[in-house]
PDB file of N, CA and C in Angstrom:
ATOM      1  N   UNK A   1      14.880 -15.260   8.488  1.00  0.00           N
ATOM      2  CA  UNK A   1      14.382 -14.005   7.894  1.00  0.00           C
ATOM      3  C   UNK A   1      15.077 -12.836   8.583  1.00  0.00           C
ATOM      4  N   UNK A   2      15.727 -11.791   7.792  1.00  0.00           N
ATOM      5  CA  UNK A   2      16.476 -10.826   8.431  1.00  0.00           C
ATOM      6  C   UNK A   2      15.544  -9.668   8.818  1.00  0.00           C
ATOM      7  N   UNK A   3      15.841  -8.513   9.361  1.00  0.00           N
ATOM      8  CA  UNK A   3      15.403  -7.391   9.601  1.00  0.00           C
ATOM      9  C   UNK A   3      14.929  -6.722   7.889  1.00  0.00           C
ATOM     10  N   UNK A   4      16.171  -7.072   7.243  1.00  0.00           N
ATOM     11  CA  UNK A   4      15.882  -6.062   5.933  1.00  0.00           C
ATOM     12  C   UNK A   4      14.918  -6.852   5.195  1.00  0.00           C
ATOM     13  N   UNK A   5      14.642  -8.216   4.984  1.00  0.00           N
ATOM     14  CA  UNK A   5      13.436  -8.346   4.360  1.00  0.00           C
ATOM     15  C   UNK A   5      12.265  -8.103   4.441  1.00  0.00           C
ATOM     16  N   UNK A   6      11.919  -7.985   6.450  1.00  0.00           N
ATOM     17  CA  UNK A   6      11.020  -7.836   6.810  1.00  0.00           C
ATOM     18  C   UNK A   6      10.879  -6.360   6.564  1.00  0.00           C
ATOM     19  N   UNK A   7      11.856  -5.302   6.407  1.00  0.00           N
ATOM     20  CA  UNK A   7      11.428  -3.844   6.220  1.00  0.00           C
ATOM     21  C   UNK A   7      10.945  -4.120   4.438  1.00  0.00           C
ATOM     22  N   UNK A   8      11.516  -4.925   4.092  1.00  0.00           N
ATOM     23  CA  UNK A   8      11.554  -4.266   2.338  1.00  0.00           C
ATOM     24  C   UNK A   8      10.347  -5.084   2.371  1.00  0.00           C
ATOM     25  N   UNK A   9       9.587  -6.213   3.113  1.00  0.00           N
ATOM     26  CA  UNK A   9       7.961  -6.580   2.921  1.00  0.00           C
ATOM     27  C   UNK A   9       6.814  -5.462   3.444  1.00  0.00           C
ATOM     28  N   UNK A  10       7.481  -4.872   4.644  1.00  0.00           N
ATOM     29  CA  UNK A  10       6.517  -4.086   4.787  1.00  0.00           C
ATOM     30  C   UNK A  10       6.558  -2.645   4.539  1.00  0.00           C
ATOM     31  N   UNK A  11       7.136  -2.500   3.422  1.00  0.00           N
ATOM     32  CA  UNK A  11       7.209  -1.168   2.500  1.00  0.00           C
ATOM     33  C   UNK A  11       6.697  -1.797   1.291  1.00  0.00           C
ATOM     34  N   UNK A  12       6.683  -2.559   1.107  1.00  0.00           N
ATOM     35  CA  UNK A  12       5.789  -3.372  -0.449  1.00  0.00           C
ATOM     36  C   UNK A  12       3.965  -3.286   0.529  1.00  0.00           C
ATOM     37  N   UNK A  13       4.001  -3.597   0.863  1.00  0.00           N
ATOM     38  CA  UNK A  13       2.755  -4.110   1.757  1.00  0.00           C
ATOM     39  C   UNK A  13       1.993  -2.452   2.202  1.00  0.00           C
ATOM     40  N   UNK A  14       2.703  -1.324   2.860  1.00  0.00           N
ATOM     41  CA  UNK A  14       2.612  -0.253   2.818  1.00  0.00           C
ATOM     42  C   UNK A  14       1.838   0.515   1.564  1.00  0.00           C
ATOM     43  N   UNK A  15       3.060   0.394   0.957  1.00  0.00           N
ATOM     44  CA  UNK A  15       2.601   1.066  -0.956  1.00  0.00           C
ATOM     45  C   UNK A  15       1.237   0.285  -1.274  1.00  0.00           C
ATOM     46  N   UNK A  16       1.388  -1.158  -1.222  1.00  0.00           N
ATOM     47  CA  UNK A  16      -0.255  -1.449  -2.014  1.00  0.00           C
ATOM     48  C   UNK A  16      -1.203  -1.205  -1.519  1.00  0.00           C
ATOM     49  N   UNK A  17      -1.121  -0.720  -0.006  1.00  0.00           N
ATOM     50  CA  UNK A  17      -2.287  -0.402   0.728  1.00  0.00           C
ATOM     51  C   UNK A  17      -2.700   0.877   0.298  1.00  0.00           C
ATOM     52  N   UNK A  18      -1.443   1.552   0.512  1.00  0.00           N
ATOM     53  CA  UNK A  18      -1.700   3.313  -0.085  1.00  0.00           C
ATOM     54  C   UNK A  18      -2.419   3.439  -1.197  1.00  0.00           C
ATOM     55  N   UNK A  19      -1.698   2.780  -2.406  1.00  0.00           N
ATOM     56  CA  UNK A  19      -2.308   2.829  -3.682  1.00  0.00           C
ATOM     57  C   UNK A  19      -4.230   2.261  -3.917  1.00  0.00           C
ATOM     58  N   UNK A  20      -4.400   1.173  -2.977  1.00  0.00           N
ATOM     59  CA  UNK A  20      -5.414   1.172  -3.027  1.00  0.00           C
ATOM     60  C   UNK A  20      -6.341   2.178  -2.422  1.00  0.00           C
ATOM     61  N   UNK A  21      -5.696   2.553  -1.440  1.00  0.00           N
ATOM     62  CA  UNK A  21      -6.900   3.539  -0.771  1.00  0.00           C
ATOM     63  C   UNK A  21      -7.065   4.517  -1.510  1.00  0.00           C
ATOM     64  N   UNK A  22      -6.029   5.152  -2.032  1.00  0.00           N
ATOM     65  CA  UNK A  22      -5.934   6.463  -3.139  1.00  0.00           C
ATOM     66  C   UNK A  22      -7.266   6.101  -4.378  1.00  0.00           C
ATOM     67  N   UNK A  23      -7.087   4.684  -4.328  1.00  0.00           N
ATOM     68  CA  UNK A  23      -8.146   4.399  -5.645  1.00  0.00           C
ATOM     69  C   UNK A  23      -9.139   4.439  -5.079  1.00  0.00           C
ATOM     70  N   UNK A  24      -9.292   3.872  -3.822  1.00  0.00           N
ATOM     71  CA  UNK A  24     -10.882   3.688  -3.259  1.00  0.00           C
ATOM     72  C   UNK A  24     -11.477   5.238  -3.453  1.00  0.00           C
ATOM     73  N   UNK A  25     -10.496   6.428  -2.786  1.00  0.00           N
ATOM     74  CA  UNK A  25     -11.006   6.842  -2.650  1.00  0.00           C
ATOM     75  C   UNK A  25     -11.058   8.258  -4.006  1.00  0.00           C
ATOM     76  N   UNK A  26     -10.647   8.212  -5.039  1.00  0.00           N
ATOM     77  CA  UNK A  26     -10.356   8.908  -6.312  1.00  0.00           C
ATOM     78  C   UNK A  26     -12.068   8.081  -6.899  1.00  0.00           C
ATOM     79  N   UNK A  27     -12.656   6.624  -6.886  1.00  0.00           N
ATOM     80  CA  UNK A  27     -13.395   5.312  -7.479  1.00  0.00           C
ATOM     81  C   UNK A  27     -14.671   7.108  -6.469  1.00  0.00           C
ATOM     82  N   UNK A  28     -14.269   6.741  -5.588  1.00  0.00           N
ATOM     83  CA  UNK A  28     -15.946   7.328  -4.373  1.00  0.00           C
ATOM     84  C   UNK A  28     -16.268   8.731  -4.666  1.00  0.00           C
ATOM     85  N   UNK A  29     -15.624   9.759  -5.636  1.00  0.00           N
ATOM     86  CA  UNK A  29     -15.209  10.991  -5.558  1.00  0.00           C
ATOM     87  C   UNK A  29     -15.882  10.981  -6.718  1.00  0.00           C
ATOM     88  N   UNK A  30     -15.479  10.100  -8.057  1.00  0.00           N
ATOM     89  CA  UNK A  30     -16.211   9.815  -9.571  1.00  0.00           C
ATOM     90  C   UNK A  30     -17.447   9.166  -8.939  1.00  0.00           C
ATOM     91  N   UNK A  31     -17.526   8.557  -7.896  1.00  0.00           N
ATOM     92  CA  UNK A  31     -19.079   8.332  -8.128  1.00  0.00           C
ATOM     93  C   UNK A  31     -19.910   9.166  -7.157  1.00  0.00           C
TER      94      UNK A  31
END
């Protein structure tokens, strides 16, 4: 496993976290 996969997993891994929290917290704001 090289350096660049491990960056390009944890920039995938990054983003879905972001995106979820953005929802968690957009989901807590509507309710």
């Amino acid at each position: 496993v090289g350096y660049i996969e491990i960056i390009m997993v944890s920039l995938v891994v990054k983003n879905i976290l972001r995106a979820l929290y953005h929802r968690a917290v957009v989901y807590a704001l509507i309710l």
